[in-house]
Protein backbone atom coordinates (compact mmCIF):
# COMPACT_ATOMS: atom_id res chain seq x y z
CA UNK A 1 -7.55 38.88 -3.89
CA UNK A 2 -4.36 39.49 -5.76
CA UNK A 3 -4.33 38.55 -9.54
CA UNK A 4 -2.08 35.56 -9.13
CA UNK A 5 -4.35 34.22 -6.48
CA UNK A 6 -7.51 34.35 -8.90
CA UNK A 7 -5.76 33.02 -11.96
CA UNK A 8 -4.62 29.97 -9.73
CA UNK A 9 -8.36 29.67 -8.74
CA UNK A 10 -9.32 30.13 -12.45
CA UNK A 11 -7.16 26.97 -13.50
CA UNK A 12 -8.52 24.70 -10.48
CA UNK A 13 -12.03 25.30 -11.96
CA UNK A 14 -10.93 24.92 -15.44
CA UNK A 15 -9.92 21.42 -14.60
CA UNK A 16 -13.03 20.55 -12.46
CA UNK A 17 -15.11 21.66 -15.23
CA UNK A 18 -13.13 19.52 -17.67
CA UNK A 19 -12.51 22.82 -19.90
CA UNK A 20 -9.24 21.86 -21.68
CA UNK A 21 -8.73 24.95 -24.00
CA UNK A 22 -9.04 27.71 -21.25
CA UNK A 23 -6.64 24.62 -18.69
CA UNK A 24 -4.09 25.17 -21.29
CA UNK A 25 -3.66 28.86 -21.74
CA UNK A 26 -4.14 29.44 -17.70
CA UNK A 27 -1.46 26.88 -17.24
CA UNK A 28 0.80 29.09 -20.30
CA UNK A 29 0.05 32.00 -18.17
CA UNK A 30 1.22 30.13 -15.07
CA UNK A 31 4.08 28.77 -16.21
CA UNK A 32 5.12 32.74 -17.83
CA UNK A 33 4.44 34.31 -14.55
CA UNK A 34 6.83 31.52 -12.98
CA UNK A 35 9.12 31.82 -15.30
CA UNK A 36 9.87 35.58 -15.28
CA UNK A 37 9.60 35.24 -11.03
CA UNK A 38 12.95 32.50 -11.19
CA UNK A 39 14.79 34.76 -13.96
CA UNK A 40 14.55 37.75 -11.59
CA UNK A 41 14.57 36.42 -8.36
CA UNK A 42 11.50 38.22 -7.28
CA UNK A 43 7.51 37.61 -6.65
CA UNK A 44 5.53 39.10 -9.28
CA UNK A 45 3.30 42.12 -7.99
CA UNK A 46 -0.55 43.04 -9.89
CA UNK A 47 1.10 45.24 -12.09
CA UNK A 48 4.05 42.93 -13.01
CA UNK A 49 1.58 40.08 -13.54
CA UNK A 50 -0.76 42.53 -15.88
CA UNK A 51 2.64 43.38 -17.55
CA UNK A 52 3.10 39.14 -18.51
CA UNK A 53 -0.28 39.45 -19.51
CA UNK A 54 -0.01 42.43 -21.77
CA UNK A 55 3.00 40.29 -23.52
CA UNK A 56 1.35 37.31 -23.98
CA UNK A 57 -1.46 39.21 -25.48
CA UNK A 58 0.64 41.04 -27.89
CA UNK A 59 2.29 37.59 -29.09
CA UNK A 60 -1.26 36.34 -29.79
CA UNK A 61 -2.42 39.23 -31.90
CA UNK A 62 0.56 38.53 -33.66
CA UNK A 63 0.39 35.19 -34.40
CA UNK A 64 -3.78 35.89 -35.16
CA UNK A 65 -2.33 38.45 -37.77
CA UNK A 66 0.58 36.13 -39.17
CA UNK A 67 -2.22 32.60 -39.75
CA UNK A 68 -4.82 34.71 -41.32
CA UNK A 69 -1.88 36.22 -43.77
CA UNK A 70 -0.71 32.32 -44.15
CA UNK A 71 -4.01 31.18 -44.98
CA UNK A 72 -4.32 28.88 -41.44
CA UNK A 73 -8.03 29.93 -39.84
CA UNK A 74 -7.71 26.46 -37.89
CA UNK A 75 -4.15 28.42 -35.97
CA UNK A 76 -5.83 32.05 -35.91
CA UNK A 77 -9.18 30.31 -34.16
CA UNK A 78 -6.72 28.57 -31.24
CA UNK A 79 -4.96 31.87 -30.48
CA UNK A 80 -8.08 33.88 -30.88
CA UNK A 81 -9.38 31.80 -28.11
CA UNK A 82 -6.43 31.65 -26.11
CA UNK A 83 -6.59 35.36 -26.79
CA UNK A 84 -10.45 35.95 -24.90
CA UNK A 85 -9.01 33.71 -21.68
CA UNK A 86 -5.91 35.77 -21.44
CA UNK A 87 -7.97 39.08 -21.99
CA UNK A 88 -10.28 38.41 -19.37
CA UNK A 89 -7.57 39.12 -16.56
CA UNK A 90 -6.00 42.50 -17.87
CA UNK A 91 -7.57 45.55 -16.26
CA UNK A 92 -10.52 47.64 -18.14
CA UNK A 93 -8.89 49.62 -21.37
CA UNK A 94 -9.13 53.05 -21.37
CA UNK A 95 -10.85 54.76 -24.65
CA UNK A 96 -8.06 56.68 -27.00
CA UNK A 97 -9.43 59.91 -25.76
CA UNK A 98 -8.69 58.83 -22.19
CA UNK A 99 -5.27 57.67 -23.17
CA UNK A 100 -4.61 61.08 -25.17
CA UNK A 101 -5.69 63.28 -22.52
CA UNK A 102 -3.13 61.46 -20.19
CA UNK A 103 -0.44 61.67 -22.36
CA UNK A 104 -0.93 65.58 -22.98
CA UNK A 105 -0.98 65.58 -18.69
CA UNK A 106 2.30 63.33 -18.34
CA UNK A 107 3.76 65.49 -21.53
CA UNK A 108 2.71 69.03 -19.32
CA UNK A 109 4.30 67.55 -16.30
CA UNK A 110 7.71 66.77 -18.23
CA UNK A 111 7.95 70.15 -19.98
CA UNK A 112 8.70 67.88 -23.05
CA UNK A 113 8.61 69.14 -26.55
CA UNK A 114 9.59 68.12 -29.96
CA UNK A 115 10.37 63.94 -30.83
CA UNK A 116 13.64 64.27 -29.32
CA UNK A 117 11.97 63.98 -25.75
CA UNK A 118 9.60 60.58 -26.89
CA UNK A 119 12.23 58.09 -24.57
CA UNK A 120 11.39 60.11 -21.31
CA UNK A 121 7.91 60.54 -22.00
CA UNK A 122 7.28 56.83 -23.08
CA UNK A 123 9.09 55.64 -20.23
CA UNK A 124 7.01 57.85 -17.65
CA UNK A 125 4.06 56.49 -19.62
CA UNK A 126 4.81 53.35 -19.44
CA UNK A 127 4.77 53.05 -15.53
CA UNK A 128 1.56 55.23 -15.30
CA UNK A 129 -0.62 52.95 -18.49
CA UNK A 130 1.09 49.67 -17.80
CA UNK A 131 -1.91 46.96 -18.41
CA UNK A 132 -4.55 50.20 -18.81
CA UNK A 133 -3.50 50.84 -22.72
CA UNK A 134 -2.15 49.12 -25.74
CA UNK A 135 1.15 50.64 -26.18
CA UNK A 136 0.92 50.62 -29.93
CA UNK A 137 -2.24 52.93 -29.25
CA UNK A 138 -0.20 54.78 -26.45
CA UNK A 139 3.23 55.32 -29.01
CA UNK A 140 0.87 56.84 -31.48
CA UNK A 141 -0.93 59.59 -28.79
CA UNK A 142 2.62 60.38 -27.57
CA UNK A 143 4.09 61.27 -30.98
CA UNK A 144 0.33 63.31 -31.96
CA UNK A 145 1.14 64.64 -28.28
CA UNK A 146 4.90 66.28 -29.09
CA UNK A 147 4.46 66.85 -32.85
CA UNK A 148 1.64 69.57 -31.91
């Protein structure tokens, strides 16, 4: 069952079971995978769904960071939640060791070296860890990764 199949089954039993919270943020995630499929003229793969995902989940951490730091627990609690739904359909993280180890492969298989080659190593990172690693946590093992 592909991804978009399941989240489309997710949001018919979200509104059988009256569950208006979790109706909401499948319908945001809906309407985001629609919305990038019209820009680009295309239909939306696993990995470019996981990729909307990844996005959304990044913009919710965000805003969970920016109410605490306003004082608005009420606002950090809706995203937080929004947050769990939206985690649920994003593929098992690997651990930081797991995501250093592959960098150090991917860096071995480029013959990179020094901070000068980060661009080609992110971007064959990128397409390898797509929806597997946070790419804050993936930036930070590829600069440990070419610094030593």
């Amino acid at each position: 069952m592909s991804l978009k199949v399941r989240i489309t089954d997710d949001m018919k039993a979200a509104m059988r079971a009256k569950e208006t919270e979790r109706l909401a943020t499948i319908r945001l995630l809906t309407a985001a995978i629609k919305q990038k499929e019209v820009d680009e003229r295309i239909e939306l793969d696993d990995a470019a769904v996981v990729g909307v995902i990844d996005k959304m989940v990044k913009q919710r951490k965000d805003s969970i960071a920016a109410f605490e730091q306003g004082n608005r627990p009420d606002l950090a609690a809706k995203e937080a939640a929004e947050l769990v739904v939206l985690q649920a359909y994003l593929p098992e993280r690997l651990s930081a060791e797991a995501v250093a180890a592959e960098v150090k492969a991917i860096v071995a298989e480029l013959g990179a070296k020094g901070p000068g080659d980060m661009g080609k190593v992110m971007g064959a990172v990128k397409t390898r860890l797509a929806g597997k690693a946070d790419m804050g946590q993936v930036s930070a093992a590829v600069k440990a990764a070419l610094a030593g």
